[in-house]
N, C-alpha and C. Protein backbone atom coordinates (compact mmCIF):
# COMPACT_ATOMS: atom_id res chain seq x y z
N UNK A 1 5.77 -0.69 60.33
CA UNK A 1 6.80 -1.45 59.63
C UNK A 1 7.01 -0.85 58.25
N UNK A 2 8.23 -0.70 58.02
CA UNK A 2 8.30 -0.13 56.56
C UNK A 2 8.05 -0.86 55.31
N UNK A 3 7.59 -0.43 54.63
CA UNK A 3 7.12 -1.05 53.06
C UNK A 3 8.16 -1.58 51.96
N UNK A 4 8.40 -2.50 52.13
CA UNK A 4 10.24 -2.77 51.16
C UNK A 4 9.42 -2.77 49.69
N UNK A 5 8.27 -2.61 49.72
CA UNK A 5 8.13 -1.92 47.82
C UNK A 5 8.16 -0.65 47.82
N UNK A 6 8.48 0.08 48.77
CA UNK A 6 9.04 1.54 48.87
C UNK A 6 10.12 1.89 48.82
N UNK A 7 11.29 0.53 49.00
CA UNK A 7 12.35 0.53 48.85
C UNK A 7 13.08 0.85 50.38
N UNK A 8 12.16 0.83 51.73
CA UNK A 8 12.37 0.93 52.92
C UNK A 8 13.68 0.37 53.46
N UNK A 9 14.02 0.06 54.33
CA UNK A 9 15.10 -0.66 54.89
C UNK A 9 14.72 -1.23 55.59
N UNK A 10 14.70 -2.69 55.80
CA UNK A 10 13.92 -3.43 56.62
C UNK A 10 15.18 -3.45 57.49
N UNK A 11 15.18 -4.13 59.03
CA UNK A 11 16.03 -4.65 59.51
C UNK A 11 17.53 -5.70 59.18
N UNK A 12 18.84 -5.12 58.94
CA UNK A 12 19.92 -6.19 58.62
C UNK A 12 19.36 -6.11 57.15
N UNK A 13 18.55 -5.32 56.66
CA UNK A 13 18.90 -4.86 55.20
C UNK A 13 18.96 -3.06 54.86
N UNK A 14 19.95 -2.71 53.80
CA UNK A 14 20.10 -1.85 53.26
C UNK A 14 20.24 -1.83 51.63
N UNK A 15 19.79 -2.52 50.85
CA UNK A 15 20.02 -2.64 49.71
C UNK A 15 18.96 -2.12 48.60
N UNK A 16 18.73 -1.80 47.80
CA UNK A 16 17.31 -1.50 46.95
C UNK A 16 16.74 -2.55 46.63
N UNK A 17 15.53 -2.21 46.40
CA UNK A 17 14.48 -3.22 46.00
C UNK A 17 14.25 -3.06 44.35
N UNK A 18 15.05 -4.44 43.80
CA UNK A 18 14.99 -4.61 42.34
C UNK A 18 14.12 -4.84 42.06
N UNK A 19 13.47 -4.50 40.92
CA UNK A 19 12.16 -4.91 39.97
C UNK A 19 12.24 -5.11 38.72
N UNK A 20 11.47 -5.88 38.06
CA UNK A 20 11.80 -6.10 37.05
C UNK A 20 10.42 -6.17 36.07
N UNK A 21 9.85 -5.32 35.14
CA UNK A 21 8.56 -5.08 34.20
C UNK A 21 8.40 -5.77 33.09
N UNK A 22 7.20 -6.23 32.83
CA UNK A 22 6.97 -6.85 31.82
C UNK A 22 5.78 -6.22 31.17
N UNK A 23 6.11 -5.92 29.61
CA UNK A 23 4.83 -5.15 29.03
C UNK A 23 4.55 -6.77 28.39
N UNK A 24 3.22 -7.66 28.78
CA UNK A 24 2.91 -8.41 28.12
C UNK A 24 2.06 -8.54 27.06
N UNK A 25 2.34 -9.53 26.35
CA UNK A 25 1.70 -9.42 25.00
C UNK A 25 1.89 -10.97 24.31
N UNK A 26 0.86 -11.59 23.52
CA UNK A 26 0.81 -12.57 22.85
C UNK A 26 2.02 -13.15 22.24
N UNK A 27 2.70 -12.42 21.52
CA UNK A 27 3.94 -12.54 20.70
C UNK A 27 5.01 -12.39 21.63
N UNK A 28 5.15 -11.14 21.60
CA UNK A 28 6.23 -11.00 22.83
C UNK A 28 6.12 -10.08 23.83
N UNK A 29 7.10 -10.57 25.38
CA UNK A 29 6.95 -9.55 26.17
C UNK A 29 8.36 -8.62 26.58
N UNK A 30 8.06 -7.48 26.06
CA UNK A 30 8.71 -6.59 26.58
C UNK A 30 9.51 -6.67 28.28
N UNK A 31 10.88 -6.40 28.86
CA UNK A 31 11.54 -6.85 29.60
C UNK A 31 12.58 -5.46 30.29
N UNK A 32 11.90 -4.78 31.55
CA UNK A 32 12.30 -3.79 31.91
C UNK A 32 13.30 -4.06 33.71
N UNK A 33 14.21 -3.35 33.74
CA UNK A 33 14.71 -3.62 34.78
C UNK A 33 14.78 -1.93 35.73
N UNK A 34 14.45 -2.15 37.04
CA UNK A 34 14.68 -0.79 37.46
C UNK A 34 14.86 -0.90 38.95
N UNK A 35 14.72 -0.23 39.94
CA UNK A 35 15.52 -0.39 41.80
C UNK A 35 14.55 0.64 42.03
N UNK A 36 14.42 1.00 43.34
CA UNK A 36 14.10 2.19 43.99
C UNK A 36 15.70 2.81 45.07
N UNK A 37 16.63 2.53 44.14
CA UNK A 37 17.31 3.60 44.60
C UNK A 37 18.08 4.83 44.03
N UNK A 38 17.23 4.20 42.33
CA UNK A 38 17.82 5.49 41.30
C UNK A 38 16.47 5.77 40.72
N UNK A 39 15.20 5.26 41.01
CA UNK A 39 13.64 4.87 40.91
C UNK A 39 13.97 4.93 39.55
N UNK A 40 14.40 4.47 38.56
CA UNK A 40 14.67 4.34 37.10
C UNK A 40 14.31 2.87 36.82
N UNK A 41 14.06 2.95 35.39
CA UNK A 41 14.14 1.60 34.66
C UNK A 41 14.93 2.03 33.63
N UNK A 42 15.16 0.98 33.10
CA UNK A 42 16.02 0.33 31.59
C UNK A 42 15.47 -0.81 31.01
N UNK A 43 15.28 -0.06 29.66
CA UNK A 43 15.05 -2.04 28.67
C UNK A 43 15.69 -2.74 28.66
N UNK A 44 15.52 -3.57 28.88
CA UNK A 44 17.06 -5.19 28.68
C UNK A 44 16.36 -6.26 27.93
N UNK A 45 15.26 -6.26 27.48
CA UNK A 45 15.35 -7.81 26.54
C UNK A 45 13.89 -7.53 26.28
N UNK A 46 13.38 -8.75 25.52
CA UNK A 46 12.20 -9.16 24.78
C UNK A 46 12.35 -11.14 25.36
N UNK A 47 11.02 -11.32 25.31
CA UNK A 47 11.01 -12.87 25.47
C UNK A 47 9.98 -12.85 24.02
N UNK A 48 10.12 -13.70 23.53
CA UNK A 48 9.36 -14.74 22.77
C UNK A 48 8.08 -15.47 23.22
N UNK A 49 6.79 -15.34 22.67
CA UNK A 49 5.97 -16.11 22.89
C UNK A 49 5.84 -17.31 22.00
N UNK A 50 5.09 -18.05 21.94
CA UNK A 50 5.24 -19.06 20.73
C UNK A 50 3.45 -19.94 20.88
N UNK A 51 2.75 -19.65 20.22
CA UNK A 51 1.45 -19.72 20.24
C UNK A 51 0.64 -19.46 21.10
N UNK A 52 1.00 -18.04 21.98
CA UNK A 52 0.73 -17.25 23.22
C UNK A 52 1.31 -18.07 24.41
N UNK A 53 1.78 -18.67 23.89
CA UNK A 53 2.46 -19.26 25.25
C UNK A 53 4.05 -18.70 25.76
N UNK A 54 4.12 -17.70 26.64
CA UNK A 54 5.47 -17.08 27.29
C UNK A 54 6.59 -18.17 27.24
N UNK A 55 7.82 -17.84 26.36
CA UNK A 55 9.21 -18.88 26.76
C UNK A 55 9.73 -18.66 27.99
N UNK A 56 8.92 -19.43 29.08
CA UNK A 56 9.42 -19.58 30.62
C UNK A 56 10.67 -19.65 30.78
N UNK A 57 11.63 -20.36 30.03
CA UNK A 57 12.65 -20.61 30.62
C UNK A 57 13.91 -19.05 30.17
N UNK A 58 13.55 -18.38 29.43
CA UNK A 58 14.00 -17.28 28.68
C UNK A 58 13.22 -16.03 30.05
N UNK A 59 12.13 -16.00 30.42
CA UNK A 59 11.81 -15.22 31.79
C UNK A 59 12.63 -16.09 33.13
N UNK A 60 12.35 -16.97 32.90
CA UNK A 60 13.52 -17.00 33.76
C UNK A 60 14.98 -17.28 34.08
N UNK A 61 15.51 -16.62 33.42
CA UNK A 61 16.90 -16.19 33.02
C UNK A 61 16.53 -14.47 33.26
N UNK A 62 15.97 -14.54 33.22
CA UNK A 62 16.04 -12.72 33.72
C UNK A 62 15.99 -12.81 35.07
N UNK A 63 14.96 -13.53 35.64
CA UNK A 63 14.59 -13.22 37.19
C UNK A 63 16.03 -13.94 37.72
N UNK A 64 16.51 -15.27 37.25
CA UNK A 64 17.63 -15.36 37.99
C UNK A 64 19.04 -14.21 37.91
N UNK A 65 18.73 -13.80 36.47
CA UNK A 65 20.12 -12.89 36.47
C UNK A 65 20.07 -11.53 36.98
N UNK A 66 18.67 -11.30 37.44
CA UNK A 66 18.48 -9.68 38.00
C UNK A 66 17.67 -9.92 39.91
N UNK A 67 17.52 -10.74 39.72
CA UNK A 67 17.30 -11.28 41.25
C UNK A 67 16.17 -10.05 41.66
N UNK A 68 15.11 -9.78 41.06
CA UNK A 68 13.83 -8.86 41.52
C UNK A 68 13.14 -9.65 42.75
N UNK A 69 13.00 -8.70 43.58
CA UNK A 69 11.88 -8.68 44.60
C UNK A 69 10.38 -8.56 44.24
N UNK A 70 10.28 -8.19 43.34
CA UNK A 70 9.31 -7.42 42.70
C UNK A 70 8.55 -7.57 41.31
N UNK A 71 7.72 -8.30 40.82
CA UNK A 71 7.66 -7.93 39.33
C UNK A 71 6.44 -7.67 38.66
N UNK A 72 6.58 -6.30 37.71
CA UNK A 72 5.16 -5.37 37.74
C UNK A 72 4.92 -5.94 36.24
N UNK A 73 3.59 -6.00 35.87
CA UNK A 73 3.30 -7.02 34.66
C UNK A 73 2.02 -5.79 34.15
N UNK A 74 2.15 -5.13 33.13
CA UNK A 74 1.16 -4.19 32.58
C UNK A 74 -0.20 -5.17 32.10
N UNK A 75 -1.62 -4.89 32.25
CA UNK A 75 -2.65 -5.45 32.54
C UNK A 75 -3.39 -4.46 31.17
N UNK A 76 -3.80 -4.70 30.11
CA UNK A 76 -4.65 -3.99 29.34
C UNK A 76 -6.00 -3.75 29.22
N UNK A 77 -6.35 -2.61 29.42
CA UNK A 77 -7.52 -2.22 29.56
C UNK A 77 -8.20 -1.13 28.85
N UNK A 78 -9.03 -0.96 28.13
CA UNK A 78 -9.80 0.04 27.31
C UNK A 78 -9.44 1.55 27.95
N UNK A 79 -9.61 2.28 27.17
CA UNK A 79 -9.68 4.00 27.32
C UNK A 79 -10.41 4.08 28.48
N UNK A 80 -11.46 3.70 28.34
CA UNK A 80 -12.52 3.57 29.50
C UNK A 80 -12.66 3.02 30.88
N UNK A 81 -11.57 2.11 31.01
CA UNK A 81 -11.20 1.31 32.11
C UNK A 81 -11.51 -0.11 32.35
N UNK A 82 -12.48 -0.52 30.85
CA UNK A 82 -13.03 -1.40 30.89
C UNK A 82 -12.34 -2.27 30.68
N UNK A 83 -12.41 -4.04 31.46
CA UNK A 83 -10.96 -4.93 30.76
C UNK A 83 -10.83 -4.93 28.80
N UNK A 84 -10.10 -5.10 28.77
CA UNK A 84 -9.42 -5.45 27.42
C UNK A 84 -9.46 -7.10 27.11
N UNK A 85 -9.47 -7.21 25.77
CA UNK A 85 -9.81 -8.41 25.49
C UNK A 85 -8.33 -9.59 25.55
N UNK A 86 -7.35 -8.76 26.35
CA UNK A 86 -6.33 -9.39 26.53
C UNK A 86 -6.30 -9.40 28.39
N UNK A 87 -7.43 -8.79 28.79
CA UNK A 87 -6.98 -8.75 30.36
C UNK A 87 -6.74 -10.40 30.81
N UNK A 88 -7.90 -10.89 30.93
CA UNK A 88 -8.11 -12.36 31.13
C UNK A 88 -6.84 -12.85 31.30
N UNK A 89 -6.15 -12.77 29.85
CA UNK A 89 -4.96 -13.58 29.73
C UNK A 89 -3.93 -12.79 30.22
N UNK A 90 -3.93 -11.64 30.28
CA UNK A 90 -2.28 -11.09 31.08
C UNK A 90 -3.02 -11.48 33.07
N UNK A 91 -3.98 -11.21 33.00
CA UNK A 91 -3.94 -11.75 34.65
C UNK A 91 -3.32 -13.24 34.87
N UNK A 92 -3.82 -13.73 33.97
CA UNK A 92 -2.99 -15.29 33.93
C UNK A 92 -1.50 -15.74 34.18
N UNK A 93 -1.55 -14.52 33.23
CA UNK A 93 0.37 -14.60 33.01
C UNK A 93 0.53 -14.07 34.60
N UNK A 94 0.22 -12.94 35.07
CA UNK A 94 0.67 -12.90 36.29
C UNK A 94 0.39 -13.80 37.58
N UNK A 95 -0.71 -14.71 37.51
CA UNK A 95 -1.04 -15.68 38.39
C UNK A 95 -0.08 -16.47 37.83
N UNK A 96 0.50 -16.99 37.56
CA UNK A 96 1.66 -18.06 36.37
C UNK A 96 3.11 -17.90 36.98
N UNK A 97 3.76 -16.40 36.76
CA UNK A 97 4.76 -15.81 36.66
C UNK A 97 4.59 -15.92 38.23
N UNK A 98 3.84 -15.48 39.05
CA UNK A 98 4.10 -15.32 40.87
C UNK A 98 4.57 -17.05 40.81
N UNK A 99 3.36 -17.84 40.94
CA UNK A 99 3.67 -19.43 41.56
C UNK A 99 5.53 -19.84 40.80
N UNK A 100 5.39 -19.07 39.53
CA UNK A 100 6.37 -20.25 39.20
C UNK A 100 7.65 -19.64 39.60
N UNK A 101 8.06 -18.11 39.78
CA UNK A 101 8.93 -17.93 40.28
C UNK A 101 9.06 -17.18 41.67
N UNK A 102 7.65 -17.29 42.28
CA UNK A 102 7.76 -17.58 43.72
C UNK A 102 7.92 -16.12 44.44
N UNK A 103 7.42 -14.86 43.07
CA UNK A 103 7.69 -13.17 43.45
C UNK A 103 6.51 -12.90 43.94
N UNK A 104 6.69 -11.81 43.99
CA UNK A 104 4.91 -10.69 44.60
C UNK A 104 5.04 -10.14 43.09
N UNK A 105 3.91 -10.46 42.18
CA UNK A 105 3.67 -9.98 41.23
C UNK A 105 2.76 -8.34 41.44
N UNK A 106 2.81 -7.45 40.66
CA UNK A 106 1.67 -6.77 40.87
C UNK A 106 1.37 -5.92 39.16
N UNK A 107 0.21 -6.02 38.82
CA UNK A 107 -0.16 -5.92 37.84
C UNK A 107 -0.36 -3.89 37.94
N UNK A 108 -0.33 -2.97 36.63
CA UNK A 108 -0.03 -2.14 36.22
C UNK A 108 -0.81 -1.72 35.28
N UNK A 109 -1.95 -0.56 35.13
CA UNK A 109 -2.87 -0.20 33.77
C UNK A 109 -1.82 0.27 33.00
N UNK A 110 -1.84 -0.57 31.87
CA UNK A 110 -0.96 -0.32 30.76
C UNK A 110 -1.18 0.57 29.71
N UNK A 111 -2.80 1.31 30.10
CA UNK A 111 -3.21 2.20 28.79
C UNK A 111 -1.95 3.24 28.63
N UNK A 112 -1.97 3.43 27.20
CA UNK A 112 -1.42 4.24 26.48
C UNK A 112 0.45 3.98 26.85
N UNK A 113 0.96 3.05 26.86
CA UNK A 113 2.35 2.72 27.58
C UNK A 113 3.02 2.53 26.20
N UNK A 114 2.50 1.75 25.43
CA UNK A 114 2.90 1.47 23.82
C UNK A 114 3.03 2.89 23.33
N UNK A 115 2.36 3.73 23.43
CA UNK A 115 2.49 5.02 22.58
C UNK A 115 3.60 5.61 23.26
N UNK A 116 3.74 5.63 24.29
CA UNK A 116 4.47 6.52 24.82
C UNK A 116 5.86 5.85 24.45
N UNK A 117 6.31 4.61 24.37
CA UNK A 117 7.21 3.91 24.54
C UNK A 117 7.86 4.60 23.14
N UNK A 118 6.62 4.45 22.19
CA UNK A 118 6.78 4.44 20.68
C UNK A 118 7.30 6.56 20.83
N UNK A 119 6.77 7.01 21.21
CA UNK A 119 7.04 8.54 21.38
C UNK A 119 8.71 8.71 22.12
N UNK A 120 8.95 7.81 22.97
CA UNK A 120 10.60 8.54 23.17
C UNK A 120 11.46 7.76 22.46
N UNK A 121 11.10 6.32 21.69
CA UNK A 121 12.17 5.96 20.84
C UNK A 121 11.91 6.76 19.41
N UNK A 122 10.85 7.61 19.17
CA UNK A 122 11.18 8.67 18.01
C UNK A 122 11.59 9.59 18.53
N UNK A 123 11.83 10.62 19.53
CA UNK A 123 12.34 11.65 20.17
C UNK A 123 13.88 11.03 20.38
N UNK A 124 14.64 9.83 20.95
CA UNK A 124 15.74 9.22 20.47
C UNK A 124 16.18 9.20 19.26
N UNK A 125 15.28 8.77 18.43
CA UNK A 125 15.85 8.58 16.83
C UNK A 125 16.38 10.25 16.24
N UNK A 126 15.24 10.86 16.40
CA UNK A 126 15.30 12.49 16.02
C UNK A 126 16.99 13.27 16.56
N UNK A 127 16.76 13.05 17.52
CA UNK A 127 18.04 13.77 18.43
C UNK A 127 19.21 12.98 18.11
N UNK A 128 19.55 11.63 17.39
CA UNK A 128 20.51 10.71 17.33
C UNK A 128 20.74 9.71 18.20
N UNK A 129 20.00 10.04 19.48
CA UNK A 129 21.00 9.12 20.78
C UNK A 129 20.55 7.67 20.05
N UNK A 130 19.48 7.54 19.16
CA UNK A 130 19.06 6.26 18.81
C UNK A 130 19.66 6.07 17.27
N UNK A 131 20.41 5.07 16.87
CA UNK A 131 21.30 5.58 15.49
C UNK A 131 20.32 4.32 14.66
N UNK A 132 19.87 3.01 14.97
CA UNK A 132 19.33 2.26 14.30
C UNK A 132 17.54 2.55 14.42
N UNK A 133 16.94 1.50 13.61
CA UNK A 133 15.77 1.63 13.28
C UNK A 133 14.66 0.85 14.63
N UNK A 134 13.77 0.92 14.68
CA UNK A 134 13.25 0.98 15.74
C UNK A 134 12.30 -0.37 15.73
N UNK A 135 12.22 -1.14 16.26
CA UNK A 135 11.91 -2.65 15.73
C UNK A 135 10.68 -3.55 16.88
N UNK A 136 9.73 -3.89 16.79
CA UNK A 136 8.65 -4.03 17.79
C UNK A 136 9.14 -4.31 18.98
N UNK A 137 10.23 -5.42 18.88
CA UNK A 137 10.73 -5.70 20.29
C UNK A 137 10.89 -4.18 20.78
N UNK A 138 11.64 -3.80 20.82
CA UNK A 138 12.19 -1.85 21.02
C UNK A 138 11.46 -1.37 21.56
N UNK A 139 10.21 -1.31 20.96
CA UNK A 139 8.81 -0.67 21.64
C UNK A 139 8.09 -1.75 23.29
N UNK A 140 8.45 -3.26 22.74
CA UNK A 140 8.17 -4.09 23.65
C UNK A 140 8.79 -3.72 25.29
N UNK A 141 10.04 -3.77 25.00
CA UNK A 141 10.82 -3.20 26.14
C UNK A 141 11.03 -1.91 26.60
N UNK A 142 10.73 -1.15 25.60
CA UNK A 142 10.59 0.10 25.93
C UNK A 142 9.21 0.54 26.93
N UNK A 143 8.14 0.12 26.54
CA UNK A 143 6.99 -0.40 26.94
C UNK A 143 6.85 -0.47 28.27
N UNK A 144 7.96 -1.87 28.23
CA UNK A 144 8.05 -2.28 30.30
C UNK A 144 8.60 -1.23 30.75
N UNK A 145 9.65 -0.53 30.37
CA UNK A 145 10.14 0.34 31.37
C UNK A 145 9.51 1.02 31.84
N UNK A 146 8.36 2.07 30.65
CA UNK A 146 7.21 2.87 30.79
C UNK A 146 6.25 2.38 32.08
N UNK A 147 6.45 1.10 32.00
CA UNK A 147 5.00 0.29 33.30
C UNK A 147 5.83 0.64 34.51
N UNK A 148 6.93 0.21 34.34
CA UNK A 148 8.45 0.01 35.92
C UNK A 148 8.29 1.44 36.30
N UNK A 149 8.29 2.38 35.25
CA UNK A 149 8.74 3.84 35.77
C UNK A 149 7.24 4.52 36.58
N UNK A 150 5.96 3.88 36.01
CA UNK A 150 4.71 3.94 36.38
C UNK A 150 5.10 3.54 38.19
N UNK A 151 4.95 2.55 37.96
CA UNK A 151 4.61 1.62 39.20
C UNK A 151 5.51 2.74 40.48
N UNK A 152 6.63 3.05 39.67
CA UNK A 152 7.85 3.51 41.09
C UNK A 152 7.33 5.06 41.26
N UNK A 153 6.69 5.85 40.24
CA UNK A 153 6.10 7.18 40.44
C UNK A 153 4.93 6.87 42.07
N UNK A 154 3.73 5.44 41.10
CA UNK A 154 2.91 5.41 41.95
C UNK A 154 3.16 5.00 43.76
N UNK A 155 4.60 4.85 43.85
CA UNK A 155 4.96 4.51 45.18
C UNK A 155 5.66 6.01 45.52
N UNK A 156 5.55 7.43 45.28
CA UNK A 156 5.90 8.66 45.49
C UNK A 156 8.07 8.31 45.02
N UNK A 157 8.07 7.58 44.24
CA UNK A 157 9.32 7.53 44.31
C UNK A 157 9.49 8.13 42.52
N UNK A 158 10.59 8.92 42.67
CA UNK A 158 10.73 10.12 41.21
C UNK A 158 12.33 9.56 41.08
N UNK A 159 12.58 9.35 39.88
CA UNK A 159 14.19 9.19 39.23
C UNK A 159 15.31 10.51 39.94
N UNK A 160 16.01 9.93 40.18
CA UNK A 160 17.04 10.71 40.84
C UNK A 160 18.11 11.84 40.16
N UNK A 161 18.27 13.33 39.52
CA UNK A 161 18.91 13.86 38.67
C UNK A 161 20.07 13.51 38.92
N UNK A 162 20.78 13.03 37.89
CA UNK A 162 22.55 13.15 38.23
C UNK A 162 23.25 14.44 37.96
């Protein structure tokens, strides 16, 4: 049977399998959207936390307006592999985020995703394509995409050249 997180074609479907990334974090979570039929992501938003507590109803306004099959939630963990003193609580968020909106969550090692995020919005800024200043949310969402683009490599699926 084919794997529809491969983006397979199940029977009486042909459509891609939307996903949607979250780089989580206390304050805020970063908000990535991507398919396996261009295996790409894009940043689209930031949610708000508000005394570590995720604005549910602001995540979900994404899941209803992007309709994911899918949603990959970056999990932090030491250089070493060891949990991070935020694992605990991002597993949470993803036990949370499945029941309440009813997806196949799957969690994502997030080491080094912030740097990198932070490395192509200065390689943007440098070159111009980025004309304003670069602002935590930025990195937040930039972040998820980094996890989305992870997750769709780790399923042998590579962005498509136009």
């Amino acid at each position: 049977m084919p794997d529809p997180a491969r983006g397979a074609a199940t029977p009486g479907q042909s459509s891609p399998v939307v996903a949607l990334g979250f780089d989580f974090g206390l304050r805020r979570i970063g908000v990535a959207a991507g398919d396996t039929l261009t295996c790409g992501a894009r940043p689209v938003g930031v949610v708000t936390c508000h005394g570590g507590t995720p604005d549910w109803t602001s995540l979900g306004r994404y899941i209803r307006d992007w309709e994911p099959r899918i949603l990959v939630v970056g999990v932090p963990y030491n250089m070493d592999g060891t949990a991070g003193s935020l694992t605990p609580t991002a597993l949470e968020f993803i036990t949370e985020l499945g029941q309440r909106f009813e997806r196949e969550v799957v969690g994502v090692d997030e080491r080094l995703s912030s740097r990198e995020a932070e490395d192509i919005l200065r390689r943007q800024r440098a070159s111009g394509e980025r004309t304003r200043r670069v602002r935590h949310g930025d990195v937040d969402a930039a972040a998820a995409c980094v996890l989305l683009e992870q997750w769709l490599r780790e399923r042998g699926l590579e962005p498509r050249s136009e």
